[in-house]
Protein backbone atom coordinates (compact mmCIF):
# COMPACT_ATOMS: atom_id res chain seq x y z
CA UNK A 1 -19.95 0.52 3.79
CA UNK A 2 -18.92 -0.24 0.23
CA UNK A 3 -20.86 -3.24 -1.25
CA UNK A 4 -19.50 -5.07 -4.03
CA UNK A 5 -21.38 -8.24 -5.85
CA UNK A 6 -20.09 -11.00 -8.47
CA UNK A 7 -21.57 -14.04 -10.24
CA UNK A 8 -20.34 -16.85 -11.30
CA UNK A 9 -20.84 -21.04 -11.79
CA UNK A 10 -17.93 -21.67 -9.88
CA UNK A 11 -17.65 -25.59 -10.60
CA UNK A 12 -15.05 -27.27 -9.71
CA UNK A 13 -13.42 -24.32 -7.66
CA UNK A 14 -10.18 -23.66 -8.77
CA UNK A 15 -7.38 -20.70 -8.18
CA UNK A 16 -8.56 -18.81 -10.85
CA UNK A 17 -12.07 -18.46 -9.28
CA UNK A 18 -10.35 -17.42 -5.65
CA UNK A 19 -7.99 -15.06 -7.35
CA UNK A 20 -11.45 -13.14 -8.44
CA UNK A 21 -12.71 -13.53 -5.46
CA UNK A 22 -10.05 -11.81 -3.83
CA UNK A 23 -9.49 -9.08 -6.15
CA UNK A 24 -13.68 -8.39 -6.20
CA UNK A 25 -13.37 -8.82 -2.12
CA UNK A 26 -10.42 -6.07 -2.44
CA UNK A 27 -12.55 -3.55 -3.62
CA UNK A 28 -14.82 -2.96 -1.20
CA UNK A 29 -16.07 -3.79 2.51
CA UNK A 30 -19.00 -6.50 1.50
CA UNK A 31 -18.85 -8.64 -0.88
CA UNK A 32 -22.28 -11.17 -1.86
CA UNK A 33 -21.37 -13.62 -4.15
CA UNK A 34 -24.29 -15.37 -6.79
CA UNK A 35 -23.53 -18.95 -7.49
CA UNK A 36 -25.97 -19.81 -10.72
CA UNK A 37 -28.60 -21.82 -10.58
CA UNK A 38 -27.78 -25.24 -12.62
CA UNK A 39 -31.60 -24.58 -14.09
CA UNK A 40 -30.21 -21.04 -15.06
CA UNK A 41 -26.88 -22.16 -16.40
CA UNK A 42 -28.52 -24.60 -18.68
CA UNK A 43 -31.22 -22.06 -20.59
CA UNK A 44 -28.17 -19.41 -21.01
CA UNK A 45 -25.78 -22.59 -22.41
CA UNK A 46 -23.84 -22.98 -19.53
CA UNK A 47 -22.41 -26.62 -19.30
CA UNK A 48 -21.24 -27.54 -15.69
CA UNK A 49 -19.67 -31.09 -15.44
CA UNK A 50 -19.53 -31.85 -12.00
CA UNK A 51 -21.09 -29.99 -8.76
CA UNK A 52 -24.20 -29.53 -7.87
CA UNK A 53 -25.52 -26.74 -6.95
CA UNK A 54 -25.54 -27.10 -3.18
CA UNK A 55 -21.47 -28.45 -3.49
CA UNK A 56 -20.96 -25.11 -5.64
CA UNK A 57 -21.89 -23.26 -2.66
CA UNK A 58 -20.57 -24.43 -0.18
CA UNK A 59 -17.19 -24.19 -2.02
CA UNK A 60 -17.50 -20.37 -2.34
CA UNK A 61 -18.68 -20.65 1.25
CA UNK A 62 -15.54 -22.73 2.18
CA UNK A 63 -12.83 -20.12 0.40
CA UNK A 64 -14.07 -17.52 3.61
CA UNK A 65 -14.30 -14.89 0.73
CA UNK A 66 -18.18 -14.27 0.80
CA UNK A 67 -20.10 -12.33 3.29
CA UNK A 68 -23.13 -13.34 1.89
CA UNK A 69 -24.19 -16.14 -1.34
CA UNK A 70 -27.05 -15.46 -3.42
CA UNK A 71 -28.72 -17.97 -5.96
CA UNK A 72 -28.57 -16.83 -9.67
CA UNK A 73 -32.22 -17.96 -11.20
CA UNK A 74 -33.22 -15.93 -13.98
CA UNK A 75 -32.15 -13.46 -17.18
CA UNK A 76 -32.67 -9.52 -15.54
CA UNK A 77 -31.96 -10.30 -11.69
CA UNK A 78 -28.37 -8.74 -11.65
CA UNK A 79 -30.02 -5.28 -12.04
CA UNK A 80 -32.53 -6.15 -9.47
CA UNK A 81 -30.04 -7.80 -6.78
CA UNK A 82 -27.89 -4.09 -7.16
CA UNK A 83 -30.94 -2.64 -6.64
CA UNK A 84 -32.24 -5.01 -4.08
CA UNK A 85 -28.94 -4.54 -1.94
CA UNK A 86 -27.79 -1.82 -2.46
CA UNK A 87 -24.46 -2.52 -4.43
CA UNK A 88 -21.90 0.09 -5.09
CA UNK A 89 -19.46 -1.91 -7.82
CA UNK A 90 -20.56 -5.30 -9.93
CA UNK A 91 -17.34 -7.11 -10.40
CA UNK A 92 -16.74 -10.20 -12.79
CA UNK A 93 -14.04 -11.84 -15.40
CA UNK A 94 -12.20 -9.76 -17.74
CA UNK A 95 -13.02 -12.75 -20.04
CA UNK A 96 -16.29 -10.50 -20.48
CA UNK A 97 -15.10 -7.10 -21.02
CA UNK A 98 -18.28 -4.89 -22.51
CA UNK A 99 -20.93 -7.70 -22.01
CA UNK A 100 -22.04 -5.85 -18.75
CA UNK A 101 -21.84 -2.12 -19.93
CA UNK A 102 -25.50 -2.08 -19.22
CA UNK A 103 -25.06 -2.03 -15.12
CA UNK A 104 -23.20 0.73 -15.54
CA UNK A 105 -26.44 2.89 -15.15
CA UNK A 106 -26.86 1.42 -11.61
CA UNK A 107 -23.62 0.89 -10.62
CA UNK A 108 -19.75 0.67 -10.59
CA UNK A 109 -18.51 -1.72 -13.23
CA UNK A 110 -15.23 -3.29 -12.68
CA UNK A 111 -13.59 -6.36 -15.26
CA UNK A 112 -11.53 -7.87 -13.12
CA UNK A 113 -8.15 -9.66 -14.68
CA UNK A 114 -8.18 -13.32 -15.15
CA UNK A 115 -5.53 -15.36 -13.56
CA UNK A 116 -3.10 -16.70 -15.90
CA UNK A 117 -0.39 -19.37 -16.18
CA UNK A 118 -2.73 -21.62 -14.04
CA UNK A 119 -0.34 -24.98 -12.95
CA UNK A 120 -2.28 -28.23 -12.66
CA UNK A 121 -1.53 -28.60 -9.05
CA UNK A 122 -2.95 -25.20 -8.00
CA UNK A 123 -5.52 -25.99 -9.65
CA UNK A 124 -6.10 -28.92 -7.74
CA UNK A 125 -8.78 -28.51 -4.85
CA UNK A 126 -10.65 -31.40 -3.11
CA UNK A 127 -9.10 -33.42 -6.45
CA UNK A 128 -10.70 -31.56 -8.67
CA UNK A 129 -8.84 -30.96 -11.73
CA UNK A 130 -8.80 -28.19 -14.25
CA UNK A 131 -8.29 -29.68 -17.99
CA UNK A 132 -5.75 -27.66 -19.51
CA UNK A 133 -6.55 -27.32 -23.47
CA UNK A 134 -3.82 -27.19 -26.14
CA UNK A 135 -5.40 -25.95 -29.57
CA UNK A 136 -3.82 -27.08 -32.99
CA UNK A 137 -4.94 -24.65 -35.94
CA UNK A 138 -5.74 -21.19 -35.49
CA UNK A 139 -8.89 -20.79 -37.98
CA UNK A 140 -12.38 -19.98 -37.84
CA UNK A 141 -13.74 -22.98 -36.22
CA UNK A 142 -10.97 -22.72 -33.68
CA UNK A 143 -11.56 -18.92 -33.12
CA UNK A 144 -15.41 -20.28 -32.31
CA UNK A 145 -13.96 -23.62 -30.19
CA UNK A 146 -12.35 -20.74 -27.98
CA UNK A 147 -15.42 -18.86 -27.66
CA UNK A 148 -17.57 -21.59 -26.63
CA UNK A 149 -15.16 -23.14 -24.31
CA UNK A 150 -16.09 -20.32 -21.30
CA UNK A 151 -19.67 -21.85 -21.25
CA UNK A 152 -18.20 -25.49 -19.86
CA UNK A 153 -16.57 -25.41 -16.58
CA UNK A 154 -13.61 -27.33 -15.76
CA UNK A 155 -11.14 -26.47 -18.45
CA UNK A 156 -8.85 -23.78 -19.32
CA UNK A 157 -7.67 -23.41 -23.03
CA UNK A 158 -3.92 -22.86 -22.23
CA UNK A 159 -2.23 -22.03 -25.96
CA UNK A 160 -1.98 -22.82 -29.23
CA UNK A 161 0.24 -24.05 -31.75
CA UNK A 162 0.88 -23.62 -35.80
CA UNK A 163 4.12 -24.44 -37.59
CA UNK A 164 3.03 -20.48 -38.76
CA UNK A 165 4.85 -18.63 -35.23
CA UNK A 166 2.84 -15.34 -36.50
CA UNK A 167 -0.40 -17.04 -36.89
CA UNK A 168 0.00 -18.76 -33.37
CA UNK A 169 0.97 -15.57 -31.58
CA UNK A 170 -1.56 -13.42 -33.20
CA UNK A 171 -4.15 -16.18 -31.79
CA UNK A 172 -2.22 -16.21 -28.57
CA UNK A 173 -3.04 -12.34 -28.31
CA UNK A 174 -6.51 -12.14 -29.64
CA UNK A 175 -7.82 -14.87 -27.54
CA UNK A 176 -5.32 -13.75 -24.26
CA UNK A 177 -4.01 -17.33 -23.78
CA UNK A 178 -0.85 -18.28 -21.97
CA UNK A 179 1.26 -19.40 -24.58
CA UNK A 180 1.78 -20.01 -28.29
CA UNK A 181 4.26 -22.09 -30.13
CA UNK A 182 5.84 -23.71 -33.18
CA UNK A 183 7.69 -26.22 -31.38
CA UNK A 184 4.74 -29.24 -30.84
CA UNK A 185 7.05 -31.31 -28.22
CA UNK A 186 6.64 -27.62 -25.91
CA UNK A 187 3.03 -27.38 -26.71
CA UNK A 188 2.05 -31.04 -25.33
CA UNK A 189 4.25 -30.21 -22.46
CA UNK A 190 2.09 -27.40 -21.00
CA UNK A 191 -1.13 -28.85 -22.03
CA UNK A 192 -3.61 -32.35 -20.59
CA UNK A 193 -5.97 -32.32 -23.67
CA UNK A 194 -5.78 -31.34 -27.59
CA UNK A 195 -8.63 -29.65 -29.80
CA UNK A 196 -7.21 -30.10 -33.19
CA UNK A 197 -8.81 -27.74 -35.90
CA UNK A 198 -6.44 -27.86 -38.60
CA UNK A 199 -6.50 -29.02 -42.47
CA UNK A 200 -8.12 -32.46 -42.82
CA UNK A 201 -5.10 -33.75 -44.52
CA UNK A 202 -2.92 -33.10 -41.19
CA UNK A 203 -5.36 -35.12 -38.74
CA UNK A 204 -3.65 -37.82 -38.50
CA UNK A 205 -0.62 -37.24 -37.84
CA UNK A 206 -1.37 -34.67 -35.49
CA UNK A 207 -3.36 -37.20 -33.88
CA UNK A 208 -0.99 -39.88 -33.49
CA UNK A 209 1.52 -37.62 -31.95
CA UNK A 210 -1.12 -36.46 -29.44
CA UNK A 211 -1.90 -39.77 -28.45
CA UNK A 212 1.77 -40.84 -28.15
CA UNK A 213 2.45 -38.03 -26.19
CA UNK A 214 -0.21 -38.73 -23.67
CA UNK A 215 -3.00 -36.35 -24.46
CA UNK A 216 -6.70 -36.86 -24.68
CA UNK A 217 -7.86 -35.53 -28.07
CA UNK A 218 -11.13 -34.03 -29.82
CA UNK A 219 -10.37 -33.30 -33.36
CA UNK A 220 -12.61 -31.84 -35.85
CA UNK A 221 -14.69 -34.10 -38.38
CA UNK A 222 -13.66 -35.50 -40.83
CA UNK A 223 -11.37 -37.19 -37.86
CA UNK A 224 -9.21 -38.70 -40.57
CA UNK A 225 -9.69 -39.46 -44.57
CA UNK A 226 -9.40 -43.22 -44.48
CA UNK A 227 -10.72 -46.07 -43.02
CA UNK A 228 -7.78 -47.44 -42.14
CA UNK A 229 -6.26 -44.22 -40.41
CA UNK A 230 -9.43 -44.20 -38.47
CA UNK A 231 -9.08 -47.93 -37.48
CA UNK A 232 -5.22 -46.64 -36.50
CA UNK A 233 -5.55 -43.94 -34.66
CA UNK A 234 -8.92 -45.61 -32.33
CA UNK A 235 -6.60 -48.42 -32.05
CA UNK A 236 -3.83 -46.25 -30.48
CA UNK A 237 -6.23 -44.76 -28.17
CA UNK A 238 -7.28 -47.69 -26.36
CA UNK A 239 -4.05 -48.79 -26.04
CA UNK A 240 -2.82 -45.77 -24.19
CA UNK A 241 -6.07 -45.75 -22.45
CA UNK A 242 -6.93 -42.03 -23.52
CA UNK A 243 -10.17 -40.18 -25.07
CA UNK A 244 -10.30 -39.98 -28.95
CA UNK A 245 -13.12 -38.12 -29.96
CA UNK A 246 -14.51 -36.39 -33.51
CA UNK A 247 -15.75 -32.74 -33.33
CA UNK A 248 -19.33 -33.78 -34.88
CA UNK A 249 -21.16 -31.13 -32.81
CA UNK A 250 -24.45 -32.34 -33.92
CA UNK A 251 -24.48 -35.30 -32.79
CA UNK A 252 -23.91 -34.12 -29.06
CA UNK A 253 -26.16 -31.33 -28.84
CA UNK A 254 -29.91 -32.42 -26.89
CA UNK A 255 -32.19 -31.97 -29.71
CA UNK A 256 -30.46 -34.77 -31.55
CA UNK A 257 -29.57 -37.14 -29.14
CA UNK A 258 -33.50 -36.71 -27.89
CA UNK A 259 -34.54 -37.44 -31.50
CA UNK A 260 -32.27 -40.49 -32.18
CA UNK A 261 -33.82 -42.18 -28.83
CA UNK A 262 -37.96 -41.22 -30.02
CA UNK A 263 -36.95 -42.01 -33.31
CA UNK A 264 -35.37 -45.81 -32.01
CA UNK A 265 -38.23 -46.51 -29.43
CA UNK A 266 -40.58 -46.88 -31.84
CA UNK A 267 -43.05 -43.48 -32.08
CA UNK A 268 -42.81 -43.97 -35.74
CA UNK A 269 -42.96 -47.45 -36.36
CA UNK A 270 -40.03 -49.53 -38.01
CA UNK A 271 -37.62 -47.06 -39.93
CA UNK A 272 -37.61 -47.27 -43.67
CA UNK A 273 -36.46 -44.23 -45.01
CA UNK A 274 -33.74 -41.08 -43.80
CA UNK A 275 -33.55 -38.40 -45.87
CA UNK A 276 -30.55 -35.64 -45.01
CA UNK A 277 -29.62 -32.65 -46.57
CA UNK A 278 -26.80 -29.83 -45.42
CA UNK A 279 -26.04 -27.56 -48.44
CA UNK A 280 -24.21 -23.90 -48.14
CA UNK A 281 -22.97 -21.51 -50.56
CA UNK A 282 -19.02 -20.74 -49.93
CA UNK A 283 -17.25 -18.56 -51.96
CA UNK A 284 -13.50 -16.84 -52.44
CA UNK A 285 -9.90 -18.18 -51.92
CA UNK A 286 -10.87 -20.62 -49.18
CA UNK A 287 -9.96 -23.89 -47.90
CA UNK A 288 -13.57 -25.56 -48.76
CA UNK A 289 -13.15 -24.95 -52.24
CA UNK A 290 -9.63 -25.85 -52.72
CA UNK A 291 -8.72 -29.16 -54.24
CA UNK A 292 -5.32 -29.08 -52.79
CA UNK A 293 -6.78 -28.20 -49.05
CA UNK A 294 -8.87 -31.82 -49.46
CA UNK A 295 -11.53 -29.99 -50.11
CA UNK A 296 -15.26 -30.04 -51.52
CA UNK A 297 -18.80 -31.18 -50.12
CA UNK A 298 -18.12 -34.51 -49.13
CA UNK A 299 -15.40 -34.45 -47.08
CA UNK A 300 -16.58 -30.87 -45.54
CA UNK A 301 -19.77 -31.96 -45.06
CA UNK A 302 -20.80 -35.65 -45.41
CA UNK A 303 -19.94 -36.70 -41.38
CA UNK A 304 -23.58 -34.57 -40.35
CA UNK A 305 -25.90 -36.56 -43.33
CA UNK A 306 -24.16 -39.62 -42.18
CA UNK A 307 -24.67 -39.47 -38.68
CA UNK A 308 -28.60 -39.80 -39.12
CA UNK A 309 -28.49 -42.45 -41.39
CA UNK A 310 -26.23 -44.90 -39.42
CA UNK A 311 -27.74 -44.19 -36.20
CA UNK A 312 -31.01 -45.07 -37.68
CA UNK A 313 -30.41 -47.55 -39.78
CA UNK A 314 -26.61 -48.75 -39.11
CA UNK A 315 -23.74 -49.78 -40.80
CA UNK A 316 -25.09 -52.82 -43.00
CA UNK A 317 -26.25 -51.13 -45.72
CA UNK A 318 -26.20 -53.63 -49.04
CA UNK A 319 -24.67 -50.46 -51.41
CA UNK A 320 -24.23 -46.86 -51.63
CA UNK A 321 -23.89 -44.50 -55.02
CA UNK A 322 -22.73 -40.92 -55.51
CA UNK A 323 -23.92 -38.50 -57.97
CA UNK A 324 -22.00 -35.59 -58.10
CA UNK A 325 -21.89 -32.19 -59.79
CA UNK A 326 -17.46 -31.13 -59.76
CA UNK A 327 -16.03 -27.84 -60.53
CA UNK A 328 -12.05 -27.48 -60.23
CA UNK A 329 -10.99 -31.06 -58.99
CA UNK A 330 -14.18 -30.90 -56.12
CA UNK A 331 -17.45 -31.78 -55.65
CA UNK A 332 -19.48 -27.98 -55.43
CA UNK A 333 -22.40 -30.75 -54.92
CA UNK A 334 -23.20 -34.71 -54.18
CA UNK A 335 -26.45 -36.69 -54.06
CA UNK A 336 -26.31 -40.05 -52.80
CA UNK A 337 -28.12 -42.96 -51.75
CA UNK A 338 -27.76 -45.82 -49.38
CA UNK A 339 -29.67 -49.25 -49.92
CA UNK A 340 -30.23 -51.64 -47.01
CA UNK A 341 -31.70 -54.67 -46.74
CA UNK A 342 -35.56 -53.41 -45.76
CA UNK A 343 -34.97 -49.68 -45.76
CA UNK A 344 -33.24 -46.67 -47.84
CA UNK A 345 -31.20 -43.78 -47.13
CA UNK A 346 -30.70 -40.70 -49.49
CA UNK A 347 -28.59 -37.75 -48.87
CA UNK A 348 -27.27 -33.97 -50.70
CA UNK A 349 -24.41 -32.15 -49.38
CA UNK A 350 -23.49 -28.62 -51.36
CA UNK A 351 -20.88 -25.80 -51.17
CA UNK A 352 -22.21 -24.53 -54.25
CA UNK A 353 -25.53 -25.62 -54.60
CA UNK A 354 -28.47 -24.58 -51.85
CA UNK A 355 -31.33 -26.85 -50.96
CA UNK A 356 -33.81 -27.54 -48.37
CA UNK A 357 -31.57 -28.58 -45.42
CA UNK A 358 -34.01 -30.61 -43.92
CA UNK A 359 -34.29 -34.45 -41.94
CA UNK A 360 -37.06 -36.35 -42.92
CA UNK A 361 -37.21 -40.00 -40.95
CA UNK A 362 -40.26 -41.88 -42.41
CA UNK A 363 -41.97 -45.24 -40.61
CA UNK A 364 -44.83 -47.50 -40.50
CA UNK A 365 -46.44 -45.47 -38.47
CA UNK A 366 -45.98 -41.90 -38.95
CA UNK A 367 -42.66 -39.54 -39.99
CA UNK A 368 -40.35 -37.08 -38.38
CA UNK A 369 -39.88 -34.00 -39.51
CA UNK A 370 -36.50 -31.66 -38.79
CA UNK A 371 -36.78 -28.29 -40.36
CA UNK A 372 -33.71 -26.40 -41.33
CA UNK A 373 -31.09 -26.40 -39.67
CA UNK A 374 -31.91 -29.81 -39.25
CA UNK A 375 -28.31 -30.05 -37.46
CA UNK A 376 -29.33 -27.96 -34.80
CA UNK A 377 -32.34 -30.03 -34.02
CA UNK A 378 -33.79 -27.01 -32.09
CA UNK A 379 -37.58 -28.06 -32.96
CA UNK A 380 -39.00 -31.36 -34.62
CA UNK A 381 -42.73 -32.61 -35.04
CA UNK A 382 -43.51 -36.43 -35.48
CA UNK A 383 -46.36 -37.00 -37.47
CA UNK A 384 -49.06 -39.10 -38.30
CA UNK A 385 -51.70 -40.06 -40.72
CA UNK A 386 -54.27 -37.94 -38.75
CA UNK A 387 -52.60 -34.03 -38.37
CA UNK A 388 -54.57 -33.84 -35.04
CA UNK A 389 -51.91 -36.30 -33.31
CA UNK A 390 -48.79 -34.18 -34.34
CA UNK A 391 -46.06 -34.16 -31.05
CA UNK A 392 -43.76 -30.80 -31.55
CA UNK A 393 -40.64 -30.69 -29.48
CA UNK A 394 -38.38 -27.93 -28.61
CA UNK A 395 -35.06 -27.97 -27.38
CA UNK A 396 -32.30 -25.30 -26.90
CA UNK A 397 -29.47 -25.00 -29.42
CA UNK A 398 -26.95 -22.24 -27.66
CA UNK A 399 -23.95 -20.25 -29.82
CA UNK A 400 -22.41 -22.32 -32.31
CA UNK A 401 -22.76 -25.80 -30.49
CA UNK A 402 -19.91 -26.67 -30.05
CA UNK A 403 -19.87 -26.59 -25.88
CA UNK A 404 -21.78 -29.45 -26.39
CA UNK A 405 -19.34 -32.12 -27.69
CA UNK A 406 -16.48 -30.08 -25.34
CA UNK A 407 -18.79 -31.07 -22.16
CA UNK A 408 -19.09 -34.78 -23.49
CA UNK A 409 -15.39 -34.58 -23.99
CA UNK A 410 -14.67 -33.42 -20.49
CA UNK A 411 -16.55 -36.14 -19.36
CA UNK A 412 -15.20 -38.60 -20.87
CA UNK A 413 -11.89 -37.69 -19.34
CA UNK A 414 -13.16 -37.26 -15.84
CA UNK A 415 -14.98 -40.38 -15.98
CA UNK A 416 -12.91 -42.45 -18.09
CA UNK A 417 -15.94 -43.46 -19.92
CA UNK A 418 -16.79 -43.02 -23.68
CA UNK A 419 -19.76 -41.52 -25.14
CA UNK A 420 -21.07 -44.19 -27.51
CA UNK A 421 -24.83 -43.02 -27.02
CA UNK A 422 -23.64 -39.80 -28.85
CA UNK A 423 -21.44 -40.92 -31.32
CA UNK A 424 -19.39 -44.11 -31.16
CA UNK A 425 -16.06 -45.55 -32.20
CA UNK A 426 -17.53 -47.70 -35.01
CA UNK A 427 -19.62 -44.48 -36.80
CA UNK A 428 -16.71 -43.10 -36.90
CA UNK A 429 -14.67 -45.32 -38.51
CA UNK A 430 -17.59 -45.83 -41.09
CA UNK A 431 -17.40 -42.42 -41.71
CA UNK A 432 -13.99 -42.20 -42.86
CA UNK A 433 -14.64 -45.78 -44.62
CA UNK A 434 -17.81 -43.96 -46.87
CA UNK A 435 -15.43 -40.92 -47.38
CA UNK A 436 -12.90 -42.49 -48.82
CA UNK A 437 -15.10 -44.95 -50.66
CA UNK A 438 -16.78 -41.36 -52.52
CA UNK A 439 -13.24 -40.65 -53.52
CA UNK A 440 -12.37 -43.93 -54.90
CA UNK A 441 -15.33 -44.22 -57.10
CA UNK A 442 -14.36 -40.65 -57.99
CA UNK A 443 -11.20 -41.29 -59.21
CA UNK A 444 -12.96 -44.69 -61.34
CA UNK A 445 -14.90 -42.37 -62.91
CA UNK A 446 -12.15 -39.77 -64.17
């Protein structure tokens, strides 16, 4: 008898997961079937928005496909499960062709093809629906939005679209989606949801025709230049009763959000002082450093300093100044400082200046400390006058972070309910308000 075992999440079962099924069934005369653990899904960065693990189950149980389910628990246990029963192939997703060369000592390895084309309504079981993503852009954050977007069940990224047809179909290939396009009236037909990861200057537009036609939409930060395109486009959104969210990763991944709360409840006393700092060095004919491509440190960089400062201290700050340090039309670096009523705020932000990139949150009581990358917020200590009473937390911080604001996304959409605890409406209009105020004073000072 030929034994053949797969693994998978499997929330939210849909067609595609039954097409594997039957094509790892197909290949042999056993087939055992490891649903992962939601313990073991969360330490390797998998993000499962719905089932539990007992409904995950008994969906694979329900499909009749199984001869026998296993429970996933732990990093090393496919070799030992081949070992343990005897398996003659290991079968899973083409979507990870090479990652499980390694078997291949114990046993057959087969990538099996991943079901394409996927139509809302087969992908409809027990009302479960799949989120079909539409990406706008095809650059390096969207290359890693693509990536991430197979650790968060309950979407499929369907195609993309640029007003450049090569640069969409090249994408298209690379990434094996179902379609790409030029024509954006045929891209929000085929699609429930946009990611848009294109030049800052085209956000808003892009976003008001994604909201007119109907479609949630996570676009990257800055969401939009101005205050009052921010005020616009939020505006549109509740009206049409859909999800408008901004791509600030950070402020969605665990670390962070765990942070803001110890930070709020009082472990450090009454806030008086956030210090931020996010500084890289870019070079070469790129779109950071490109005066005509909007950009420079502030607006490529500014929305993660922010996001500490009002969450901690809010939006009623009595001033804020900007020192900066230009080179061809942008700022290569910018200091600046906030002044509230009973508390201060400083910041740096650099494309061509490095610094510590650090969070430093100082109370009555003690301080926080964020190494860098603070905007990972893997570890943090809080600490007090006497060193002996230093708390350390860890926290996990998986790929490039970005499955974390996609899962809060989803969410929102299933639920109909927006994530203010993360990042709300109002930040992110004061974002856009404190970008555009830098560029005004900027221009005052030409």
């Amino acid at each position: 008898m030929k034994k053949v075992i797969t693994y998978g999440t499997f929330d939210m079962l849909h067609f595609g997961h039954i097409n594997i099924l039957k094509r790892a069934k197909a290949l042999g005369d056993y087939l055992i079937v490891g649903v992962t653990s939601d313990l073991y899904d969360l330490e390797r960065g998998k993000l499962n928005v719905k089932n539990s693990l007992s409904e995950r189950i008994e969906a694979v149980r329900a499909t009749g496909l199984a001869d026998e389910i296993i429970i996933e628990e732990y990093d090393g246990q496919k070799i030992l499960d081949i070992k343990k029963y005897n398996i003659d192939i290991f079968a899973i997703g083409s979507d990870w062709i090479g990652m499980f060369d390694y078997i291949k000592e114990y046993c057959e390895v087969v990538y099996l093809e991943r079901t394409r084309g996927i139509s809302s309504t087969q992908l409809r079981i027990k009302d479960n629906k799949c989120v079909r993503i539409g990406i706008i852009g095809c650059g390096r954050i969207a290359k890693r939005f693509v990536s991430e977007s197979k650790y968060v069940s309950g979407i499929n990224i369907e195609g993309v679209f640029n007003p450049n047809i090569k640069s969409a179909e090249a994408f298209k290939k690379e990434y094996e989606l179902n379609f790409a396009t030029d024509n954006i009236k045929d891209f929000f037909e085929k699609i429930d949801a946009v990611y848009i990861a294109s030049p800052h200057a085209t956000h808003y537009d892009y976003i008001i025709k994604s909201l007119n036609a109907g479609k949630h939409t996570l676009c990257e930060k800055p969401l939009v230049l101005t205050e009052q395109e921010a005020i616009d486009v939020y505006k549109l959104a509740r009206e049409n009763d859909l999800v408008l969210m901004e791509a600030l990763k950070t402020a969605y991944c665990p670390g962070f959000e765990h942070l803001i709360v110890l930070a709020k409840c009082g472990k450090i006393g009454d806030i008086k002082d956030v210090e931020a700092s996010f500084t890289k060095l870019v070079t070469g004919n790129v779109r950071e450093l490109k005066k005509s491509m909007n950009g420079g440190s502030i607006n490529e960089l500014s929305t993660y300093v922010f996001l500490p400062i009002l969450k901690l201290l809010g939006m009623n700050y009595e001033k804020v100044e900007f020192f900066s340090f230009m080179q061809n039309g942008i700022d290569l670096f910018t200091k600046g400082i906030f002044k509230y009523n009973n508390a201060t705020a400083s910041f740096k932000v650099g494309l061509g200046v490095k610094t510590e990139g650090s969070l430093v949150i100082s109370g009555t009581k003690g301080y926080i400390y964020v190494p860098a990358p603070w905007w990972k917020t893997e570890y943090f200590e809080i600490r007090y006058e006497n060193p002996n009473n230093t708390d350390k937390y860890f926290y996990k911080f998986k790929g490039d972070g970005l499955r974390y604001e996609l899962v809060s996304f989803i969410n929102s959409i299933y639920y109909n309910k927006k994530d203010k605890l993360s990042l709300s409406e109002e930040e992110s209009i004061e974002f856009a308000k404190l970008i555009e105020l830098y560029h005004i004073n900027m221009s005052k000072s030409i």
